[in-house]
N, C-alpha and C. Protein backbone atom coordinates (compact mmCIF):
# COMPACT_ATOMS: atom_id res chain seq x y z
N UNK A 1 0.84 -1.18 0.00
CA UNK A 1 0.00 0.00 0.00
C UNK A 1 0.88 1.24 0.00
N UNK A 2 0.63 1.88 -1.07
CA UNK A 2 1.11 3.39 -0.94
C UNK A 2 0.45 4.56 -0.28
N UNK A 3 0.97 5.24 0.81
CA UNK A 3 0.18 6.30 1.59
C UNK A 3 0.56 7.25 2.06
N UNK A 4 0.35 7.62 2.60
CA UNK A 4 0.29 9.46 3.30
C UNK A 4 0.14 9.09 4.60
N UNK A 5 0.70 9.69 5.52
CA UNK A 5 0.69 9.88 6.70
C UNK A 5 0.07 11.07 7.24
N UNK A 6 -0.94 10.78 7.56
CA UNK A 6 -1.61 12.43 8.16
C UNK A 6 -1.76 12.54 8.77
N UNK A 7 -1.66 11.39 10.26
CA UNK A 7 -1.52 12.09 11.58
C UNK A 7 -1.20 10.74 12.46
N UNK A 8 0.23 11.28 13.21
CA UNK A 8 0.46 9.82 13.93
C UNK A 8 0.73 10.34 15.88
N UNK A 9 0.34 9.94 16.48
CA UNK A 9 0.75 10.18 18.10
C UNK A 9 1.22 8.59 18.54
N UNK A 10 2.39 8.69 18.88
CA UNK A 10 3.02 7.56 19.68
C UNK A 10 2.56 7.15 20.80
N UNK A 11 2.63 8.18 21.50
CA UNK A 11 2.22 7.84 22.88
C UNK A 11 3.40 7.77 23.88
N UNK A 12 3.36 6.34 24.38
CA UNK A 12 4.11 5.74 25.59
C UNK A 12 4.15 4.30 24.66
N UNK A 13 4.10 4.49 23.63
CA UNK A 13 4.57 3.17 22.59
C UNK A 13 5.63 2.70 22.45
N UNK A 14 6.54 1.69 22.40
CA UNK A 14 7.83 1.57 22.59
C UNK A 14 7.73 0.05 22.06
N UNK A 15 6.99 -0.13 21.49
CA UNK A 15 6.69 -1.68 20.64
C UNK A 15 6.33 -2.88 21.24
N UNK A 16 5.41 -3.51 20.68
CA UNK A 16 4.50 -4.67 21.53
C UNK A 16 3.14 -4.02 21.53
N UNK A 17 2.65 -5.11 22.27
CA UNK A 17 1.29 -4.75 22.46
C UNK A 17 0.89 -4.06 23.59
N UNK A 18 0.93 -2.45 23.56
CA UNK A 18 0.49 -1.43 24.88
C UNK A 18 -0.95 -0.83 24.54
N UNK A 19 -1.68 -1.28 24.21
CA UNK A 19 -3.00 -0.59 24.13
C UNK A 19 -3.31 0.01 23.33
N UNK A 20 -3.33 1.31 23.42
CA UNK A 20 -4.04 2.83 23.00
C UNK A 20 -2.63 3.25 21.93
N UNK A 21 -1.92 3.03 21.49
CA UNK A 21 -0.80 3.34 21.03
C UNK A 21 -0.06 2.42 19.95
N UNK A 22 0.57 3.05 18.59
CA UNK A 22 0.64 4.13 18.15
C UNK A 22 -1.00 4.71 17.39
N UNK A 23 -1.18 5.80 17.24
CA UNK A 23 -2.35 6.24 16.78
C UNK A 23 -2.31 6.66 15.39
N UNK A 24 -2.43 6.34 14.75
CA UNK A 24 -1.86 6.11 12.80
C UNK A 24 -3.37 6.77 12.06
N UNK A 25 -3.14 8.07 11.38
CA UNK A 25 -4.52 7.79 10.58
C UNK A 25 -3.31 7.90 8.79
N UNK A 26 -3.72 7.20 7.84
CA UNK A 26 -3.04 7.42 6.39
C UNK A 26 -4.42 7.88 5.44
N UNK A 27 -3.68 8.17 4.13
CA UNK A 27 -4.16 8.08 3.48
C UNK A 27 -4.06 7.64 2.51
N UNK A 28 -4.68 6.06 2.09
CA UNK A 28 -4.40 5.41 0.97
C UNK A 28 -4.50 5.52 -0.55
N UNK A 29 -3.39 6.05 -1.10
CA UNK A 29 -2.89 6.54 -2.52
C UNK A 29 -3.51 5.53 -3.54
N UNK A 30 -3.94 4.56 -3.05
CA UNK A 30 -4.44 3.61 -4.28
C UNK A 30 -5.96 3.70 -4.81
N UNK A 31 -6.38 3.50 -2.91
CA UNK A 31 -8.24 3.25 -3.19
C UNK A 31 -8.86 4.56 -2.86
N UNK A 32 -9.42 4.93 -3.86
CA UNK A 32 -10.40 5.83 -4.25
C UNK A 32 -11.92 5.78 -3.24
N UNK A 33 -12.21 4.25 -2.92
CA UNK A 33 -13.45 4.06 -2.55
C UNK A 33 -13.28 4.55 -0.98
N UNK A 34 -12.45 3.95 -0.35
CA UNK A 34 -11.96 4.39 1.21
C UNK A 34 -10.40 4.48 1.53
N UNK A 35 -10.19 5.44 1.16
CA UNK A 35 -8.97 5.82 1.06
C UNK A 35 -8.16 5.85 2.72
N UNK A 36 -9.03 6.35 3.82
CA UNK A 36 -8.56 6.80 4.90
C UNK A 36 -8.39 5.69 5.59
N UNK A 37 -7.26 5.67 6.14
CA UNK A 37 -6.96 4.48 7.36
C UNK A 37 -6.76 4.73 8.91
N UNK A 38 -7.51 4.03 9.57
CA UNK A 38 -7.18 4.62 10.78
C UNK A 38 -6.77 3.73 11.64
N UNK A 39 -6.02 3.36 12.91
CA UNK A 39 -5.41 2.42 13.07
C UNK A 39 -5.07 3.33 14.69
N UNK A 40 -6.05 2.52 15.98
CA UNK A 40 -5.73 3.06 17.54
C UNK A 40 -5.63 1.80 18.25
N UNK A 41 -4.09 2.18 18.38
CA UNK A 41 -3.21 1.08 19.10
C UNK A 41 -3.31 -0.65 18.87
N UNK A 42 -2.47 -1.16 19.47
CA UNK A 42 -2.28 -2.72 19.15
C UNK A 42 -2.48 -3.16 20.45
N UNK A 43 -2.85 -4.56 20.34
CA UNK A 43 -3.00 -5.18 21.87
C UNK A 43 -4.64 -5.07 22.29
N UNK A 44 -5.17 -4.61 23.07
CA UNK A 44 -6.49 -4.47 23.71
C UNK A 44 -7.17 -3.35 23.17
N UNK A 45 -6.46 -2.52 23.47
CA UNK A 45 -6.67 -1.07 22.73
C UNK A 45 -7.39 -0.92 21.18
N UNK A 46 -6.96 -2.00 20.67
CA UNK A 46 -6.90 -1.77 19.14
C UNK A 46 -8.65 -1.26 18.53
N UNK A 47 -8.12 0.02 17.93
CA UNK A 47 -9.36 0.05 16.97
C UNK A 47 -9.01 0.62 15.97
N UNK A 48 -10.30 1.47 15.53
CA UNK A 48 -9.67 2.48 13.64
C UNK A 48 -10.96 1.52 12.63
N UNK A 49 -10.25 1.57 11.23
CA UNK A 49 -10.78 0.84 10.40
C UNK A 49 -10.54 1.69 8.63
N UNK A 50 -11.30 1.20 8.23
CA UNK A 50 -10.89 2.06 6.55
C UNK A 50 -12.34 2.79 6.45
N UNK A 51 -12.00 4.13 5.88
CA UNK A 51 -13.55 4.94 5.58
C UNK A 51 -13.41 5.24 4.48
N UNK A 52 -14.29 5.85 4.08
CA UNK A 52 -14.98 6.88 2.80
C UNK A 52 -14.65 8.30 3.41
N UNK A 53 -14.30 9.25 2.57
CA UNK A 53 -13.65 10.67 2.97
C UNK A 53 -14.83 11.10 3.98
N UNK A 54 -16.00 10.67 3.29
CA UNK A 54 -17.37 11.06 3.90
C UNK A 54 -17.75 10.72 5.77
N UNK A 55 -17.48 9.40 5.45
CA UNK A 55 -17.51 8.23 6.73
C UNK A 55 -16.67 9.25 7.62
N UNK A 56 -15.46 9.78 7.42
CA UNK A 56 -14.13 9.54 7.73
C UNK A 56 -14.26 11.47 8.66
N UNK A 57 -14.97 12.01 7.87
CA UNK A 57 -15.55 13.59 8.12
C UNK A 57 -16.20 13.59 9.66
N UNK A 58 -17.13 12.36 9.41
CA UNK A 58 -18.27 12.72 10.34
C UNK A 58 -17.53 11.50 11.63
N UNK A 59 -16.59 10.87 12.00
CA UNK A 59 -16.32 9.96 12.49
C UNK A 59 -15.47 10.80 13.60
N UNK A 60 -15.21 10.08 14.82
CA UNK A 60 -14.40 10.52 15.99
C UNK A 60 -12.91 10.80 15.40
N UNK A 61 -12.77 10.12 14.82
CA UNK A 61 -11.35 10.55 14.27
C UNK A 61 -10.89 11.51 13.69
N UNK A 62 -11.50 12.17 12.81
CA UNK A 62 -10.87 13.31 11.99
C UNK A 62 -10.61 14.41 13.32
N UNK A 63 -11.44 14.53 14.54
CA UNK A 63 -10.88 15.95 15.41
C UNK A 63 -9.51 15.36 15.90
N UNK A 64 -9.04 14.04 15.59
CA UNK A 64 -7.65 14.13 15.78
C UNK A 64 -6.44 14.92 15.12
N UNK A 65 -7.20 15.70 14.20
CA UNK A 65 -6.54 16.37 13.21
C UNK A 65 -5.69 17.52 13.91
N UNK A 66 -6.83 17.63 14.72
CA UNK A 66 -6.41 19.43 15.23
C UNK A 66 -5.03 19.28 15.57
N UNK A 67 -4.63 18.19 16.08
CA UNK A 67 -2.78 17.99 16.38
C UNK A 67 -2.02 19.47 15.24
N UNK A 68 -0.59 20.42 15.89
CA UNK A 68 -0.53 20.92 14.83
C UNK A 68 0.25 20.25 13.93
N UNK A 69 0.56 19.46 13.98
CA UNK A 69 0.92 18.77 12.32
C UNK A 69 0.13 18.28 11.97
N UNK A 70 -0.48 18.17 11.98
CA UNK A 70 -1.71 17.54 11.24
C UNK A 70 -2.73 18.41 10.62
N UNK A 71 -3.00 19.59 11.87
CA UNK A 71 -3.91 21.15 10.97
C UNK A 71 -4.27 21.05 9.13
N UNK A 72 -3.11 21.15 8.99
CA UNK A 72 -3.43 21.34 7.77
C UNK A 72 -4.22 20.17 6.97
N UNK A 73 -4.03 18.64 7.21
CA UNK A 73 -5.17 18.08 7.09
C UNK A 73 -6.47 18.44 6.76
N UNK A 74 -6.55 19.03 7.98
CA UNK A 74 -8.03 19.17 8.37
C UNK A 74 -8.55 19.93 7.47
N UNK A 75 -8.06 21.32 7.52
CA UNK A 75 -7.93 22.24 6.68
C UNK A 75 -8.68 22.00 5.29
N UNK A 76 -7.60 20.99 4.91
CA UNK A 76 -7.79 20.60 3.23
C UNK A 76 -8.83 20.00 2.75
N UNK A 77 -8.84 18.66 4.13
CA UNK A 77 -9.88 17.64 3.81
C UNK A 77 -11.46 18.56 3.60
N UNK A 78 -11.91 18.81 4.75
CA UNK A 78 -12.59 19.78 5.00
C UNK A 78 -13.09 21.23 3.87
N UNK A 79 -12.08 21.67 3.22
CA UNK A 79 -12.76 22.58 2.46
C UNK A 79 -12.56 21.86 1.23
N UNK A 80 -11.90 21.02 0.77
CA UNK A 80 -12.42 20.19 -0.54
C UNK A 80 -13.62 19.63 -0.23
N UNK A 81 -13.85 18.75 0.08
CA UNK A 81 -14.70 18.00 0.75
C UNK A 81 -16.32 19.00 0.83
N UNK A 82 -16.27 19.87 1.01
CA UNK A 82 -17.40 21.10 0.94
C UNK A 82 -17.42 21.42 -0.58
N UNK A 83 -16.43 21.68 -0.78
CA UNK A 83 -16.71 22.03 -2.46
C UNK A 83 -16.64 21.00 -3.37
N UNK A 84 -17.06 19.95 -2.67
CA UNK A 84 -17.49 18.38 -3.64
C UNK A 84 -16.52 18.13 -4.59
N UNK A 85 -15.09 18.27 -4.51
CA UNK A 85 -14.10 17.89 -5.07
C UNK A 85 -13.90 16.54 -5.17
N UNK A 86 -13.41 15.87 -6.30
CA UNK A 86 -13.57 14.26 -6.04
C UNK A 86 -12.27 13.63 -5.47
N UNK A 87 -12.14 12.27 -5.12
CA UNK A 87 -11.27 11.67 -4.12
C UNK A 87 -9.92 11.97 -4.98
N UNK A 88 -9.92 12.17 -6.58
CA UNK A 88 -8.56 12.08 -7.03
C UNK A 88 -7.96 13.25 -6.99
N UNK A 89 -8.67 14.32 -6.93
CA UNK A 89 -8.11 15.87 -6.60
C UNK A 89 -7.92 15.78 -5.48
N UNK A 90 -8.28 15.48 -4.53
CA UNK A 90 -7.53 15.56 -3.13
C UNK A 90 -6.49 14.97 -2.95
N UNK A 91 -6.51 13.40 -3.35
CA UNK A 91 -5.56 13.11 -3.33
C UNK A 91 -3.95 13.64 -3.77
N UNK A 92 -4.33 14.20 -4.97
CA UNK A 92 -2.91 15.29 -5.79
C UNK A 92 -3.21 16.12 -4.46
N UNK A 93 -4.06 17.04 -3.93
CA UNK A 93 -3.51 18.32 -3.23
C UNK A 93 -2.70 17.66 -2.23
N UNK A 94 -3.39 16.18 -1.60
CA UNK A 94 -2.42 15.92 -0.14
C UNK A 94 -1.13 15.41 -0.52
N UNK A 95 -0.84 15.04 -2.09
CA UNK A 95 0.35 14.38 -2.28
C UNK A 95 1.34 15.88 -2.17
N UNK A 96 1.06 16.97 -3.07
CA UNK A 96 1.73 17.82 -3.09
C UNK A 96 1.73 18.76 -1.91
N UNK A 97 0.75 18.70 -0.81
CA UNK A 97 1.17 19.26 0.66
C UNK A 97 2.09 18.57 1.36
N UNK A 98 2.21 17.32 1.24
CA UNK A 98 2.64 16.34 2.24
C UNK A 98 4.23 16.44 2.23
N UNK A 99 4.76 17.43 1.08
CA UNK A 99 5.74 17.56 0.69
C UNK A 99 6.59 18.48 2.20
N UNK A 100 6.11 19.19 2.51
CA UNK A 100 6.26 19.99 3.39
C UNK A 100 5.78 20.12 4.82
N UNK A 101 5.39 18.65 4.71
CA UNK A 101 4.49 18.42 6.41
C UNK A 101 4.72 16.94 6.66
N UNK A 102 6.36 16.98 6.67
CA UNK A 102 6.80 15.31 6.96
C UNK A 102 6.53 15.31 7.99
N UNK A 103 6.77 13.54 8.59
CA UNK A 103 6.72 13.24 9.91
C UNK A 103 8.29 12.47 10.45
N UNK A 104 8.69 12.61 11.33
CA UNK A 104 9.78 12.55 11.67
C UNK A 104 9.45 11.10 12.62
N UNK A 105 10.06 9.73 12.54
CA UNK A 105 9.35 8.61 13.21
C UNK A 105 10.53 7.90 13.52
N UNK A 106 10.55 7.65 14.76
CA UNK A 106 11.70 6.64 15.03
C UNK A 106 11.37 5.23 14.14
N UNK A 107 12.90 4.55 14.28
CA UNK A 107 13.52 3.93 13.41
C UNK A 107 12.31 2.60 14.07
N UNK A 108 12.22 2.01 15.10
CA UNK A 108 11.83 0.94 15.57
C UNK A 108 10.54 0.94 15.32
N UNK A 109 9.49 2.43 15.35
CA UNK A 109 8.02 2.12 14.56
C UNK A 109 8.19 2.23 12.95
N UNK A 110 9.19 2.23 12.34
CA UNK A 110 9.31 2.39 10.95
C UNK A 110 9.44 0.86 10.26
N UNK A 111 10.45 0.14 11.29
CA UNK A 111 10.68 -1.24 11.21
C UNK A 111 9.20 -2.21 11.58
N UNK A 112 8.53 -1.84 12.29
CA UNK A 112 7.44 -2.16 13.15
C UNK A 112 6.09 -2.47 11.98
N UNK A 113 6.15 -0.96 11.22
CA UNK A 113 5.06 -1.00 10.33
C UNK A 113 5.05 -1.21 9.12
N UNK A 114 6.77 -1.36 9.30
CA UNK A 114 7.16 -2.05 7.82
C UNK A 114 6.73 -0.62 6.80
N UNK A 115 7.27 0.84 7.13
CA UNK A 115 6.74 1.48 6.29
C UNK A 115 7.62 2.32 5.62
N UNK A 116 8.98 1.88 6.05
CA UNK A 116 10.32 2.78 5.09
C UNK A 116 10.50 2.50 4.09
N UNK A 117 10.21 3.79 3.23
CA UNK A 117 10.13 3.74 1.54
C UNK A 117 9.01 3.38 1.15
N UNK A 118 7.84 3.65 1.90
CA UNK A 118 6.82 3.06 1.35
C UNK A 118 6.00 4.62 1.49
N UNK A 119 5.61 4.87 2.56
CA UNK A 119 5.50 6.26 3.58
C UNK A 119 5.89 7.15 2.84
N UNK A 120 5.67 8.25 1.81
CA UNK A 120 5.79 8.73 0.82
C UNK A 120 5.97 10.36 1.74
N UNK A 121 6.00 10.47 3.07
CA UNK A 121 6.41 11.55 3.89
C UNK A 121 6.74 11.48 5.70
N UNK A 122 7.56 10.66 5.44
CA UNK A 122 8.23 10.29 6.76
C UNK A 122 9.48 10.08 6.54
N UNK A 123 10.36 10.56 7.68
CA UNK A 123 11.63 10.48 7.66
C UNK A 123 11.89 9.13 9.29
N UNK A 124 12.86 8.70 8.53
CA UNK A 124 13.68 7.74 9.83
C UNK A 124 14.02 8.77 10.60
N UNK A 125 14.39 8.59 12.36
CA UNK A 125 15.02 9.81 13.26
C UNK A 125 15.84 8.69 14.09
């Protein structure tokens, strides 16, 4: 899967199964139909699932946005999304924002999610 990273909180994550942690939402570059991934914690904790931009608007998750790296997310999703823009124009705007709103991820959740070089805006730290 090719994706976007649009908003991740670690936590007290340090690998294994701790609950509530890491908190992952992407955005999947391939599928058009439910592009958004959301993914809260491993172990007991675990929830998330795949939405529709739509699903994904009205769902507990998107006010995770407000994080400020993530803002601009919101931002985007949100006023495309009003002006009934379709999933492949957003997609180009978040590919070409994402350029400038990396995420900086230790090496051991990179190994973890299996997502170096895949993660089209994350750096190893």
């Amino acid at each position: 899967m090719k994706s976007l990273l649009l908003y991740i909180d670690i936590g007290d994550w340090n690998g294994g199964n701790n609950g509530q942690y890491p908190k992952i939402i992407e955005w999947d570059l391939e599928d058009n139909e439910r592009p958004v991934n959301v993914s809260e914690g491993w172990g007991h904790g675990l929830g998330g699932g795949r939405f529709s931009l739509k699903a994904f608007i009205s769902s507990e998750w998107f006010d995770w946005l407000q994080d400020p790296q993530s803002k601009w997310v919101k931002d985007t999703l949100t006023s495309h999304n009003a002006m009934n823009n379709d999933i492949q124009s957003i997609k180009r705007i978040l590919s070409n924002q994402s350029v400038e709103h990396s995420f900086d991820l230790p090496d051991n959740l990179c190994r973890s999610l299996q997502i170096s070089g895949i993660q089209f805006n994350t750096r190893d730290i």
